[in-house]
ModelCIF file with pLDDT and N, C-alpha, C, O atoms, coordinates in Angstrom:
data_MODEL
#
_entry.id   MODEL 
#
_entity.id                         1 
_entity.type                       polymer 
_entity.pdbx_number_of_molecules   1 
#
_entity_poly.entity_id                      1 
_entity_poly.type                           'polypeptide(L)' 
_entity_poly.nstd_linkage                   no 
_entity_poly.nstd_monomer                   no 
_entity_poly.pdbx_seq_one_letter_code       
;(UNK)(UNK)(UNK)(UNK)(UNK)(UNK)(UNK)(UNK)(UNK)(UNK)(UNK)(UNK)(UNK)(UNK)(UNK)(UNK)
(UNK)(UNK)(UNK)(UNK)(UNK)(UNK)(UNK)(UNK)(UNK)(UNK)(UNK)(UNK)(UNK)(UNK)(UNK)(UNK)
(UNK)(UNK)(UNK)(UNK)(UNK)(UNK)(UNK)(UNK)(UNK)(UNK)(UNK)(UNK)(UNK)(UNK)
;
_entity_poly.pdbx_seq_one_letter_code_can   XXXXXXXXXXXXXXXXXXXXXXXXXXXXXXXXXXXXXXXXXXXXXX 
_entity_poly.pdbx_strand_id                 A 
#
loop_
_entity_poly_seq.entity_id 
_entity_poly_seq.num 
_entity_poly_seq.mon_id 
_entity_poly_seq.hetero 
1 1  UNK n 
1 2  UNK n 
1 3  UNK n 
1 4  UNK n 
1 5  UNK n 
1 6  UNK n 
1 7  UNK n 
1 8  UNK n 
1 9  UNK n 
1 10 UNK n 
1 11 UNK n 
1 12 UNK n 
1 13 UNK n 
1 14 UNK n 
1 15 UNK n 
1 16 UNK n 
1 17 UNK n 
1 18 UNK n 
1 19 UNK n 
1 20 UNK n 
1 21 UNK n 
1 22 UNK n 
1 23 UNK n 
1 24 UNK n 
1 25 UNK n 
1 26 UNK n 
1 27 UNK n 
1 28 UNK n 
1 29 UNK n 
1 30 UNK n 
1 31 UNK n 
1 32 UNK n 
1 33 UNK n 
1 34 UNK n 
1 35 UNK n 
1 36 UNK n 
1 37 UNK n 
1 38 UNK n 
1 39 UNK n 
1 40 UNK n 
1 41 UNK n 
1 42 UNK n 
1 43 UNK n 
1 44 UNK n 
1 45 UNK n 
1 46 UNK n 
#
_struct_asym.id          A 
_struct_asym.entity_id   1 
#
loop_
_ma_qa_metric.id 
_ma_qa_metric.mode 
_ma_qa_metric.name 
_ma_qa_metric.software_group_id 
_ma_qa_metric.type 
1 global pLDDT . pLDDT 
2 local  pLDDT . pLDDT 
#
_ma_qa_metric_global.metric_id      1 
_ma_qa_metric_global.metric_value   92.85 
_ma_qa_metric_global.model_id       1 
_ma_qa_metric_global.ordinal_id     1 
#
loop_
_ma_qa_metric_local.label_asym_id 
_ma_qa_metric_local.label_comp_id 
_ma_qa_metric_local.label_seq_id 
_ma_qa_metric_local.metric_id 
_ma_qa_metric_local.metric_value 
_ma_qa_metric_local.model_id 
_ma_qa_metric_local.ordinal_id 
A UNK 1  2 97.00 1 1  
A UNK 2  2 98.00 1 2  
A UNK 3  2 98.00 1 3  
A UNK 4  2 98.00 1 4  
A UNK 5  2 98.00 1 5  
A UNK 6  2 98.00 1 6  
A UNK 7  2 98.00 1 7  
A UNK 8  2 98.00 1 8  
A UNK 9  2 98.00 1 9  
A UNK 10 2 98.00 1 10 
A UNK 11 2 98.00 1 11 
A UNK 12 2 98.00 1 12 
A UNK 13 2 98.00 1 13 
A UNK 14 2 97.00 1 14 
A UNK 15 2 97.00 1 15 
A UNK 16 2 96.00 1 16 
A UNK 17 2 96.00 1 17 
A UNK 18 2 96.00 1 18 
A UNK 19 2 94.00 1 19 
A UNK 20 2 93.00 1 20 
A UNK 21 2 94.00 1 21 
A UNK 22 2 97.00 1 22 
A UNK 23 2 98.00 1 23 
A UNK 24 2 98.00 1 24 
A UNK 25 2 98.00 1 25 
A UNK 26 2 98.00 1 26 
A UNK 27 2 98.00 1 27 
A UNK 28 2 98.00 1 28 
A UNK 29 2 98.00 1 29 
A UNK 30 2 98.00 1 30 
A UNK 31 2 98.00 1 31 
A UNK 32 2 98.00 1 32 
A UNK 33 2 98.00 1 33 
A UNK 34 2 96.00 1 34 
A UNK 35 2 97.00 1 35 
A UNK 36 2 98.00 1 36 
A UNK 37 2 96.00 1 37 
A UNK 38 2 97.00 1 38 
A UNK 39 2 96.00 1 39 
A UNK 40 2 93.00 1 40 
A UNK 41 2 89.00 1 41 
A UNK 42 2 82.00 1 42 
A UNK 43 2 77.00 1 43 
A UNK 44 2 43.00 1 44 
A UNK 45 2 51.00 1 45 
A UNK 46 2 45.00 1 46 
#
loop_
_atom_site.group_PDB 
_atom_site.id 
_atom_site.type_symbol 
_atom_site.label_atom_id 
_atom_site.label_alt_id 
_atom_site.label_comp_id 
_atom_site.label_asym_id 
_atom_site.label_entity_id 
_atom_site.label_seq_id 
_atom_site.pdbx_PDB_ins_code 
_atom_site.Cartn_x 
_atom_site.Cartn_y 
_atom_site.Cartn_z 
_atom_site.occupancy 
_atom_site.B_iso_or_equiv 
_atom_site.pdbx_formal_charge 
_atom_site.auth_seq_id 
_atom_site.auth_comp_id 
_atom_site.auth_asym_id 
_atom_site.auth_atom_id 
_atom_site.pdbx_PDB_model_num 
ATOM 1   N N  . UNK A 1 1  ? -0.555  -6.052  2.541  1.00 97.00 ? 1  UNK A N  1 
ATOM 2   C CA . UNK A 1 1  ? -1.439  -5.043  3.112  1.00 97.00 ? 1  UNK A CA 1 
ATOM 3   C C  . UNK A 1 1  ? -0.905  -3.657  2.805  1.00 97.00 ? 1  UNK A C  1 
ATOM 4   O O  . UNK A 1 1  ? 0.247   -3.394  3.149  1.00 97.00 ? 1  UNK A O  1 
ATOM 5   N N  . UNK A 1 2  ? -1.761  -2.611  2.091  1.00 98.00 ? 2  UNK A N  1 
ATOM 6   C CA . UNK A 1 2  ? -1.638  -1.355  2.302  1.00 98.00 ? 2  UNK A CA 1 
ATOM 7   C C  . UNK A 1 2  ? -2.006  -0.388  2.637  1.00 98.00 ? 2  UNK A C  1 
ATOM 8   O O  . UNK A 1 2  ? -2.248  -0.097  1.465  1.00 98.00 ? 2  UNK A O  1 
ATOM 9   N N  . UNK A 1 3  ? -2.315  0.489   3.169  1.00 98.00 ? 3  UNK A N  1 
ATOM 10  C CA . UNK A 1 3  ? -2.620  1.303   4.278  1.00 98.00 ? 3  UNK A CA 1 
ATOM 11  C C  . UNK A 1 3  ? -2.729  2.520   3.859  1.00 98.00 ? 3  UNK A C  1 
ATOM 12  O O  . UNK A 1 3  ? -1.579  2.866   3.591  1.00 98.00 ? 3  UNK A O  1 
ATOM 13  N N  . UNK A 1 4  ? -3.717  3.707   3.563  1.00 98.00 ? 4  UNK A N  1 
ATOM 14  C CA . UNK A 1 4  ? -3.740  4.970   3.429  1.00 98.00 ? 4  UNK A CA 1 
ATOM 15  C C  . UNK A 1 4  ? -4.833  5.407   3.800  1.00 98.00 ? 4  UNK A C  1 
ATOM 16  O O  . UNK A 1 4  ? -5.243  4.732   4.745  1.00 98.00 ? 4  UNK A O  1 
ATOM 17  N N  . UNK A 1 5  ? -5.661  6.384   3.460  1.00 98.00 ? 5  UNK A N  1 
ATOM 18  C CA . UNK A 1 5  ? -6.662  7.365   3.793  1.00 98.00 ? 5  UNK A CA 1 
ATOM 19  C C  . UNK A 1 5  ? -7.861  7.161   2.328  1.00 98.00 ? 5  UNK A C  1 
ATOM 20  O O  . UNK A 1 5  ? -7.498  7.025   1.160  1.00 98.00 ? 5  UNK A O  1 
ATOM 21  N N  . UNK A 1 6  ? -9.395  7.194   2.850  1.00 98.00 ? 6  UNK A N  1 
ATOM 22  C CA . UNK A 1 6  ? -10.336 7.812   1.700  1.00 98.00 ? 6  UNK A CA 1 
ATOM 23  C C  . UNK A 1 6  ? -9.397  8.495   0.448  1.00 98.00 ? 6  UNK A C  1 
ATOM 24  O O  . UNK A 1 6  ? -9.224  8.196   -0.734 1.00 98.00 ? 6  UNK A O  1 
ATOM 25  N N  . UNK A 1 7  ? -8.979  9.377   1.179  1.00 98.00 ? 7  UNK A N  1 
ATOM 26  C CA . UNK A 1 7  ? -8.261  10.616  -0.073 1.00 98.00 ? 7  UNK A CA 1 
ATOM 27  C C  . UNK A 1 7  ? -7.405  9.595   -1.058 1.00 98.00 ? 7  UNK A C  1 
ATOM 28  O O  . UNK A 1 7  ? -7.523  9.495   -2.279 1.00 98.00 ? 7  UNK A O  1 
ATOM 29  N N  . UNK A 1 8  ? -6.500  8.856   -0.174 1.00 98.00 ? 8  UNK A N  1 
ATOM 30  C CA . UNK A 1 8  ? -5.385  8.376   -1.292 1.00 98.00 ? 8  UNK A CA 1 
ATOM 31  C C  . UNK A 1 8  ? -5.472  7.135   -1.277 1.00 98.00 ? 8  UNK A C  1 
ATOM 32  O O  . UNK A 1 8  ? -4.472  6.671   -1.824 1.00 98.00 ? 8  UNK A O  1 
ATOM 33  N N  . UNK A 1 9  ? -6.427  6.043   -0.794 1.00 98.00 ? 9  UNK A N  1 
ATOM 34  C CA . UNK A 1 9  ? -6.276  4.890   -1.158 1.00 98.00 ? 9  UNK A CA 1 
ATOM 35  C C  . UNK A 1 9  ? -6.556  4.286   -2.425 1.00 98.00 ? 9  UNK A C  1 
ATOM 36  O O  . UNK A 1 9  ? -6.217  3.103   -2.395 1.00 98.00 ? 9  UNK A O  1 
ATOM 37  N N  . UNK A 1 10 ? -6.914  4.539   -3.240 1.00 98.00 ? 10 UNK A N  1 
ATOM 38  C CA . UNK A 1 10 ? -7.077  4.223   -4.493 1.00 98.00 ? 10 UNK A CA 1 
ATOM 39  C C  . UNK A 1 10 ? -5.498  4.589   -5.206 1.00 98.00 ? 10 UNK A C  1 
ATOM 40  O O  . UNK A 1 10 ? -4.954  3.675   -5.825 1.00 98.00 ? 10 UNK A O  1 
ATOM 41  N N  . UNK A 1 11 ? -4.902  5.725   -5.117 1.00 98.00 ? 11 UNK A N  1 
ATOM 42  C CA . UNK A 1 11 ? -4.044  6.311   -5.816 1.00 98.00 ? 11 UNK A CA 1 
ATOM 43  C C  . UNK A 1 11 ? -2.757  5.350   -5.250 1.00 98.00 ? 11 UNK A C  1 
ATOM 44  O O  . UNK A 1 11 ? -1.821  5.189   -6.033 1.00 98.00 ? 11 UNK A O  1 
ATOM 45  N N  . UNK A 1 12 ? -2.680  4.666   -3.819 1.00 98.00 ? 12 UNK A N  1 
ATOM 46  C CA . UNK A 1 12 ? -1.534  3.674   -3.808 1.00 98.00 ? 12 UNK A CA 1 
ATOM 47  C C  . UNK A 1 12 ? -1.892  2.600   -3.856 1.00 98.00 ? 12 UNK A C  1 
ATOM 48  O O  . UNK A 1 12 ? -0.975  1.791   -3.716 1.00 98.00 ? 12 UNK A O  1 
ATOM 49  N N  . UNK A 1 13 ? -3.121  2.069   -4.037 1.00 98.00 ? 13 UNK A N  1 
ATOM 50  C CA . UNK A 1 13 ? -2.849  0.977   -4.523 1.00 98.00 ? 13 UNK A CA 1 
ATOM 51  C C  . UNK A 1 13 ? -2.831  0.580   -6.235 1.00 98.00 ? 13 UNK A C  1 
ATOM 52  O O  . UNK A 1 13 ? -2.363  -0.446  -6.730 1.00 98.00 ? 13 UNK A O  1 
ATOM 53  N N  . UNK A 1 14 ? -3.468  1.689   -6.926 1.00 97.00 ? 14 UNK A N  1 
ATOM 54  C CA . UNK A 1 14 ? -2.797  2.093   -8.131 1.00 97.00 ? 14 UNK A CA 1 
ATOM 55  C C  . UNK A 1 14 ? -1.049  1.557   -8.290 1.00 97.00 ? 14 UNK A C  1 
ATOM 56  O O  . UNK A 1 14 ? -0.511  0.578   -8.808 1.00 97.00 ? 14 UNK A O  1 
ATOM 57  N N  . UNK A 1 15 ? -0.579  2.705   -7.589 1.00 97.00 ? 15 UNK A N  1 
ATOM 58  C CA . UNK A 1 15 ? 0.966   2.490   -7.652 1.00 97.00 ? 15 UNK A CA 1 
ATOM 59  C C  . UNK A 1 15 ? 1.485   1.418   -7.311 1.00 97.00 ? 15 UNK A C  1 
ATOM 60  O O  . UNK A 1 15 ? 2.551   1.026   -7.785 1.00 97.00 ? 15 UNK A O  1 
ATOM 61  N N  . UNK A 1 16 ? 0.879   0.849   -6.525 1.00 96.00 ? 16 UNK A N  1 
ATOM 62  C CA . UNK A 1 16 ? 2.082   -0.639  -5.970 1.00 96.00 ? 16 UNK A CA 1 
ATOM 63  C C  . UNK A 1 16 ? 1.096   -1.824  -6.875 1.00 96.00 ? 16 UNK A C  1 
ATOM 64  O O  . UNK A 1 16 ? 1.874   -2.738  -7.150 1.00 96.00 ? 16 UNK A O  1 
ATOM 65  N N  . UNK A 1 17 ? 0.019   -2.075  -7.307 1.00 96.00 ? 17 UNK A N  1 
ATOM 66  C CA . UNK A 1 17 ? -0.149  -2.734  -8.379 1.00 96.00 ? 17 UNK A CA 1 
ATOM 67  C C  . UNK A 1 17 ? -1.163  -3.780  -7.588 1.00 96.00 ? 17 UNK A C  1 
ATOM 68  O O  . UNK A 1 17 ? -1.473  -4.847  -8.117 1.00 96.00 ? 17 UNK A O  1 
ATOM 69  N N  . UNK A 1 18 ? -1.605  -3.435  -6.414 1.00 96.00 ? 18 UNK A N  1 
ATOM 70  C CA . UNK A 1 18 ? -2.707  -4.431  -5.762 1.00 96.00 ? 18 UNK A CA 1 
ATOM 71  C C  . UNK A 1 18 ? -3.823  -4.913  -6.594 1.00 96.00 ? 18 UNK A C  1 
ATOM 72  O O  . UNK A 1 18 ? -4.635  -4.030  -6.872 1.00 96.00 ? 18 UNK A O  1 
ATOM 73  N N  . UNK A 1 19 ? -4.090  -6.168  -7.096 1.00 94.00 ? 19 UNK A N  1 
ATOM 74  C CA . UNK A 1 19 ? -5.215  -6.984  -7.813 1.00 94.00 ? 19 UNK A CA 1 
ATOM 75  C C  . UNK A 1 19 ? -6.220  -7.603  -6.772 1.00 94.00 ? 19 UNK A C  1 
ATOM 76  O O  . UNK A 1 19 ? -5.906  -7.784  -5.596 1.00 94.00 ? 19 UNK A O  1 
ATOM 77  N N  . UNK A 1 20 ? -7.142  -7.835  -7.164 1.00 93.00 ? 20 UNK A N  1 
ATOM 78  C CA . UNK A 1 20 ? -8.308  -8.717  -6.649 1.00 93.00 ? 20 UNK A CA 1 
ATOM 79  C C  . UNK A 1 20 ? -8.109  -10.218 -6.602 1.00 93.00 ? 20 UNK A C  1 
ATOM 80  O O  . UNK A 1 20 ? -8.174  -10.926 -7.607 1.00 93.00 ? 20 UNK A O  1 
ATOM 81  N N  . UNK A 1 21 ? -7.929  -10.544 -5.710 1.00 94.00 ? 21 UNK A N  1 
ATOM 82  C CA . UNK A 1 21 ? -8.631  -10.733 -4.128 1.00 94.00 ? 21 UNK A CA 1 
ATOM 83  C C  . UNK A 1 21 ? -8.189  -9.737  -3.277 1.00 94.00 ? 21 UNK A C  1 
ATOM 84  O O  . UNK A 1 21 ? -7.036  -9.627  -2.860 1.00 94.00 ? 21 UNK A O  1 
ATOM 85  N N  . UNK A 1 22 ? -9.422  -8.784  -2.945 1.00 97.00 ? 22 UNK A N  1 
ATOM 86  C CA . UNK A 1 22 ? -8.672  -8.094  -1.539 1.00 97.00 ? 22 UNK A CA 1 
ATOM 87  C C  . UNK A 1 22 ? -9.733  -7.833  -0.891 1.00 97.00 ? 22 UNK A C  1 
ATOM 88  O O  . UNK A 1 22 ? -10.822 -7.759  -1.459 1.00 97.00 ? 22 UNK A O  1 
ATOM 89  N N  . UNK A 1 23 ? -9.563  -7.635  0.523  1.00 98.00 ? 23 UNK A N  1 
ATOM 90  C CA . UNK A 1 23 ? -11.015 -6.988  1.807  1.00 98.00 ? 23 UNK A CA 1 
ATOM 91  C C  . UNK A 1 23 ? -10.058 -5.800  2.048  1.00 98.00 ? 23 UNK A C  1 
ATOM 92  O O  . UNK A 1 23 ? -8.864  -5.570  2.241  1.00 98.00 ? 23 UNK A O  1 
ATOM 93  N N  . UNK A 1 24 ? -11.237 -5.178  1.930  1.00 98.00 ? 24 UNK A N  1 
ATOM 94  C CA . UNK A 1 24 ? -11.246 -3.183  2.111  1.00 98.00 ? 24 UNK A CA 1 
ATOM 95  C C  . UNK A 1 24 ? -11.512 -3.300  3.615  1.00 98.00 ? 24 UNK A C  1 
ATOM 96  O O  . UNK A 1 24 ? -12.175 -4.187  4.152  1.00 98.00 ? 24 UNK A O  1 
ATOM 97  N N  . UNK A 1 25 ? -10.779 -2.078  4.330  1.00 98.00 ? 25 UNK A N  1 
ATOM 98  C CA . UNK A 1 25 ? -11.426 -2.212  5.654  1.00 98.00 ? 25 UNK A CA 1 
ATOM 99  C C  . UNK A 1 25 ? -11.060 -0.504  5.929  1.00 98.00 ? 25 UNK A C  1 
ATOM 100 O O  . UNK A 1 25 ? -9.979  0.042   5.710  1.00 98.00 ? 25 UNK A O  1 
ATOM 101 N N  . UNK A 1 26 ? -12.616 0.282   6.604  1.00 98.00 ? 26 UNK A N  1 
ATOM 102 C CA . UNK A 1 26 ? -12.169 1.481   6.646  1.00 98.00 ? 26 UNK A CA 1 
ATOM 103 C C  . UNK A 1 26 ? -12.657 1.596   8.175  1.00 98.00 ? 26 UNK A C  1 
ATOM 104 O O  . UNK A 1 26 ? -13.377 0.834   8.820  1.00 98.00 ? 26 UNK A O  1 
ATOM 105 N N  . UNK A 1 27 ? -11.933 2.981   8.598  1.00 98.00 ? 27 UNK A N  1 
ATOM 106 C CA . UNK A 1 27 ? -12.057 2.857   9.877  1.00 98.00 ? 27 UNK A CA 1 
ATOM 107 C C  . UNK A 1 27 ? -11.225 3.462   10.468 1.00 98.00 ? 27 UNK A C  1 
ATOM 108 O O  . UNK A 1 27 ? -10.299 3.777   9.720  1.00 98.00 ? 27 UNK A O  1 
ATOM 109 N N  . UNK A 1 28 ? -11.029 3.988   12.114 1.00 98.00 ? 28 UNK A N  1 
ATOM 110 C CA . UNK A 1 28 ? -9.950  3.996   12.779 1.00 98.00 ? 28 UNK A CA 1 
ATOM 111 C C  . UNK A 1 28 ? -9.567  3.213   13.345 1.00 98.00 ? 28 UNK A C  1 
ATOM 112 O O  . UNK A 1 28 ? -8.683  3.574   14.121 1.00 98.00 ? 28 UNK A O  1 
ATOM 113 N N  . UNK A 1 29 ? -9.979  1.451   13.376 1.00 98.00 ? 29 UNK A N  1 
ATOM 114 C CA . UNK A 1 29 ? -9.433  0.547   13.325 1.00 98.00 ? 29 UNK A CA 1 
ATOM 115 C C  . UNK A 1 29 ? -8.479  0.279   12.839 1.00 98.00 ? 29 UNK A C  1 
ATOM 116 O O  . UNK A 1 29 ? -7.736  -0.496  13.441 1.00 98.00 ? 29 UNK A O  1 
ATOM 117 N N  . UNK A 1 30 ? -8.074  0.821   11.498 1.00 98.00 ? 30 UNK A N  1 
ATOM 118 C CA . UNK A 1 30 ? -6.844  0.031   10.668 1.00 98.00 ? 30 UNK A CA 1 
ATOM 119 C C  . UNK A 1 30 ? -5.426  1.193   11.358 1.00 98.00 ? 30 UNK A C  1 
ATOM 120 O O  . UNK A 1 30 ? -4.243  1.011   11.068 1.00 98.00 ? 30 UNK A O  1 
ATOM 121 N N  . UNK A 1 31 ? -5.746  1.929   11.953 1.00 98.00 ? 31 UNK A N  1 
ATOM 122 C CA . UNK A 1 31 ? -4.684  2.375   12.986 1.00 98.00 ? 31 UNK A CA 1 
ATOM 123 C C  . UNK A 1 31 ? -3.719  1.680   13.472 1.00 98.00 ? 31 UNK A C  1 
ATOM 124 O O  . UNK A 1 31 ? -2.543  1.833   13.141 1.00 98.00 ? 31 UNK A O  1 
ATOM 125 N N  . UNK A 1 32 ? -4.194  0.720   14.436 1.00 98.00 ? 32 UNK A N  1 
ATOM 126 C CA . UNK A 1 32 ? -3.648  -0.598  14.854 1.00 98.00 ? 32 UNK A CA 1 
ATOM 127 C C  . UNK A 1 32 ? -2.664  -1.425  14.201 1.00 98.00 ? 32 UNK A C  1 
ATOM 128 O O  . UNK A 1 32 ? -1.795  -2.091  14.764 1.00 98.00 ? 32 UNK A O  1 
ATOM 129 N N  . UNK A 1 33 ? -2.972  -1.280  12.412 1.00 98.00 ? 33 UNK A N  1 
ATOM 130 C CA . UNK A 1 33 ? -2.847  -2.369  11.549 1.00 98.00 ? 33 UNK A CA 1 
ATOM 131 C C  . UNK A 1 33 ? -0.553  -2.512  12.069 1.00 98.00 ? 33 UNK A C  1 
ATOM 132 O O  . UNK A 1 33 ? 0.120   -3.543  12.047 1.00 98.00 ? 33 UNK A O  1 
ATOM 133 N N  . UNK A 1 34 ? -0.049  -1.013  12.453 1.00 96.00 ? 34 UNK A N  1 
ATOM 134 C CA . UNK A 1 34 ? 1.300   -0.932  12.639 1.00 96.00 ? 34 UNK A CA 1 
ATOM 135 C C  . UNK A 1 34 ? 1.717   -1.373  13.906 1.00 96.00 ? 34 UNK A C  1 
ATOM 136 O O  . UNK A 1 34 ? 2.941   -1.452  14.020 1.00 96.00 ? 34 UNK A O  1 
ATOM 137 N N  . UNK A 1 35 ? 1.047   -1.687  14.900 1.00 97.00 ? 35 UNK A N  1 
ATOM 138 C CA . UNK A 1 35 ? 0.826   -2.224  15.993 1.00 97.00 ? 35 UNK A CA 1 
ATOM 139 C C  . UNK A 1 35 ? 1.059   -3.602  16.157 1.00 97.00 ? 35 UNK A C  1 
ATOM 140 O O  . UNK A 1 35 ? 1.992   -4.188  16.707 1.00 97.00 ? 35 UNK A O  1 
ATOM 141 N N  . UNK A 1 36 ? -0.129  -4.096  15.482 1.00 98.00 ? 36 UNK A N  1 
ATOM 142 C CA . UNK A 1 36 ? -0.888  -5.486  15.518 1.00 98.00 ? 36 UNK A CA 1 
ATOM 143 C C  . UNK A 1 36 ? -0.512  -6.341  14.664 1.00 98.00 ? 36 UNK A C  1 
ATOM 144 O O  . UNK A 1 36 ? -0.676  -7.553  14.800 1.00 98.00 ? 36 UNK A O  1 
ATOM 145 N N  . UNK A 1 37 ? 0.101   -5.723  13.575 1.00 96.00 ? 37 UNK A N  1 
ATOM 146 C CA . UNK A 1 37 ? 0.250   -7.139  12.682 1.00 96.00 ? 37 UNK A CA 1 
ATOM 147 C C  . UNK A 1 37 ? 1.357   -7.839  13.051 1.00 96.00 ? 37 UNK A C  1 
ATOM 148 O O  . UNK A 1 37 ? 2.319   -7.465  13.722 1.00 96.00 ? 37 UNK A O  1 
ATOM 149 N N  . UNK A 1 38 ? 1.071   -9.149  12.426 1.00 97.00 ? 38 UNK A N  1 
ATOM 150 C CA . UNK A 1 38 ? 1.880   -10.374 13.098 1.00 97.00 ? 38 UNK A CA 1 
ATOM 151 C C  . UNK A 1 38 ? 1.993   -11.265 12.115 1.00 97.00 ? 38 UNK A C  1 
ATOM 152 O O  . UNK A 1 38 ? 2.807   -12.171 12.297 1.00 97.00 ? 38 UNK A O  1 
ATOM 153 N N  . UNK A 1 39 ? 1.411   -11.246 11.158 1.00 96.00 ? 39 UNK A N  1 
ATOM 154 C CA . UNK A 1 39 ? 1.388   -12.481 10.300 1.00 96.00 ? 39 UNK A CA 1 
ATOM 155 C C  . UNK A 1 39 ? 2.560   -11.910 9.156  1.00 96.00 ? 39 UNK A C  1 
ATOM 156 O O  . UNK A 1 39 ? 2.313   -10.935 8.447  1.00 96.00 ? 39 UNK A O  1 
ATOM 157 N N  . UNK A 1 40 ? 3.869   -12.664 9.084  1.00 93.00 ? 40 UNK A N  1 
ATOM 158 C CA . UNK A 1 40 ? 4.747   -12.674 7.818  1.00 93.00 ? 40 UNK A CA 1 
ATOM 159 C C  . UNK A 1 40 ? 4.399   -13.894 6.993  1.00 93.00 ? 40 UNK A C  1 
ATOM 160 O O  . UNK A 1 40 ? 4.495   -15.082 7.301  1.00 93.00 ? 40 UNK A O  1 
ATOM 161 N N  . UNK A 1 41 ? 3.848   -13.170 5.549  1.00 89.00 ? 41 UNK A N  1 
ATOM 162 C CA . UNK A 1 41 ? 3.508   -14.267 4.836  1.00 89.00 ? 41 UNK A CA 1 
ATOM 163 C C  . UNK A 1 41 ? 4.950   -14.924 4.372  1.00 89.00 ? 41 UNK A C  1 
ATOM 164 O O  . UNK A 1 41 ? 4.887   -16.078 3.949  1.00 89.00 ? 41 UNK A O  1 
ATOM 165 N N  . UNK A 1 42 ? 6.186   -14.316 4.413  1.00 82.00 ? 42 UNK A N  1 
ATOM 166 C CA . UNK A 1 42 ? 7.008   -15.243 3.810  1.00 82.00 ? 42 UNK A CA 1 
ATOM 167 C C  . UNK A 1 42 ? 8.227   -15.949 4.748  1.00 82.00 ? 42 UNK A C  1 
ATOM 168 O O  . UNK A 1 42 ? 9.443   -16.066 4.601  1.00 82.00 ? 42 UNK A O  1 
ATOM 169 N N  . UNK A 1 43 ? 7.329   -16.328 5.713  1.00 77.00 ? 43 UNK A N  1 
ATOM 170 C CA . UNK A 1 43 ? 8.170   -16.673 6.859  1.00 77.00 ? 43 UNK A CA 1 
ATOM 171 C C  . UNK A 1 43 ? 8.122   -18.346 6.468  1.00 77.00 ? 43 UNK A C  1 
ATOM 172 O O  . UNK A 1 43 ? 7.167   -18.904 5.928  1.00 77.00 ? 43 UNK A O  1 
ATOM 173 N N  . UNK A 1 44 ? 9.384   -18.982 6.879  1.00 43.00 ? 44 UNK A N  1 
ATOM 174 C CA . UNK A 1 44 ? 9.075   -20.284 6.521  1.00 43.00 ? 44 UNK A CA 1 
ATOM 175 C C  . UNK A 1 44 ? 8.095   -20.933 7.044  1.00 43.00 ? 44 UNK A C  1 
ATOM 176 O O  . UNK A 1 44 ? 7.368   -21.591 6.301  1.00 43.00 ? 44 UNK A O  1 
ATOM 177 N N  . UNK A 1 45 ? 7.832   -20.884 8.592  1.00 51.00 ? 45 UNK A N  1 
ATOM 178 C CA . UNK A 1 45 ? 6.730   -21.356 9.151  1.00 51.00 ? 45 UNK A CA 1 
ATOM 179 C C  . UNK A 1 45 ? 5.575   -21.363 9.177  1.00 51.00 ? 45 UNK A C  1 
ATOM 180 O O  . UNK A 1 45 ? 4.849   -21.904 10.012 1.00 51.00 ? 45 UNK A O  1 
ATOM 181 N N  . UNK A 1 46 ? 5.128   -20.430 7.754  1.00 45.00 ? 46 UNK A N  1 
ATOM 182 C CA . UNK A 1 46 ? 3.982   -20.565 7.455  1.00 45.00 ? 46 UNK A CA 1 
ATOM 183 C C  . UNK A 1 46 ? 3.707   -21.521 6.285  1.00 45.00 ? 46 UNK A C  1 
ATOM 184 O O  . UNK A 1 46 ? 2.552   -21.721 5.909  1.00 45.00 ? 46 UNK A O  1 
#
């Protein structure tokens, strides 16, 4: 998951190299996203 603004979201995910498959989500919802997330994809238990 990466996280920026209208202005610069294109320009980091440029940089860090994000490909398709992805869901866009805009909003002041994704506020939360530093809050709320919970899921480690490289946790063994998943």
């Amino acid at each position: 998951t990466v996280v920026g603004t209208l202005e610069s979201i294109a320009d980091i995910v440029a940089q860090r190299g994000i490909e398709p498959p992805a869901v866009i989500v805009v909003g002041d919802v994704v506020k939360l996203h530093s809050l709320l997330h919970w899921f480690d994809p490289r946790s063994t238990s998943h």
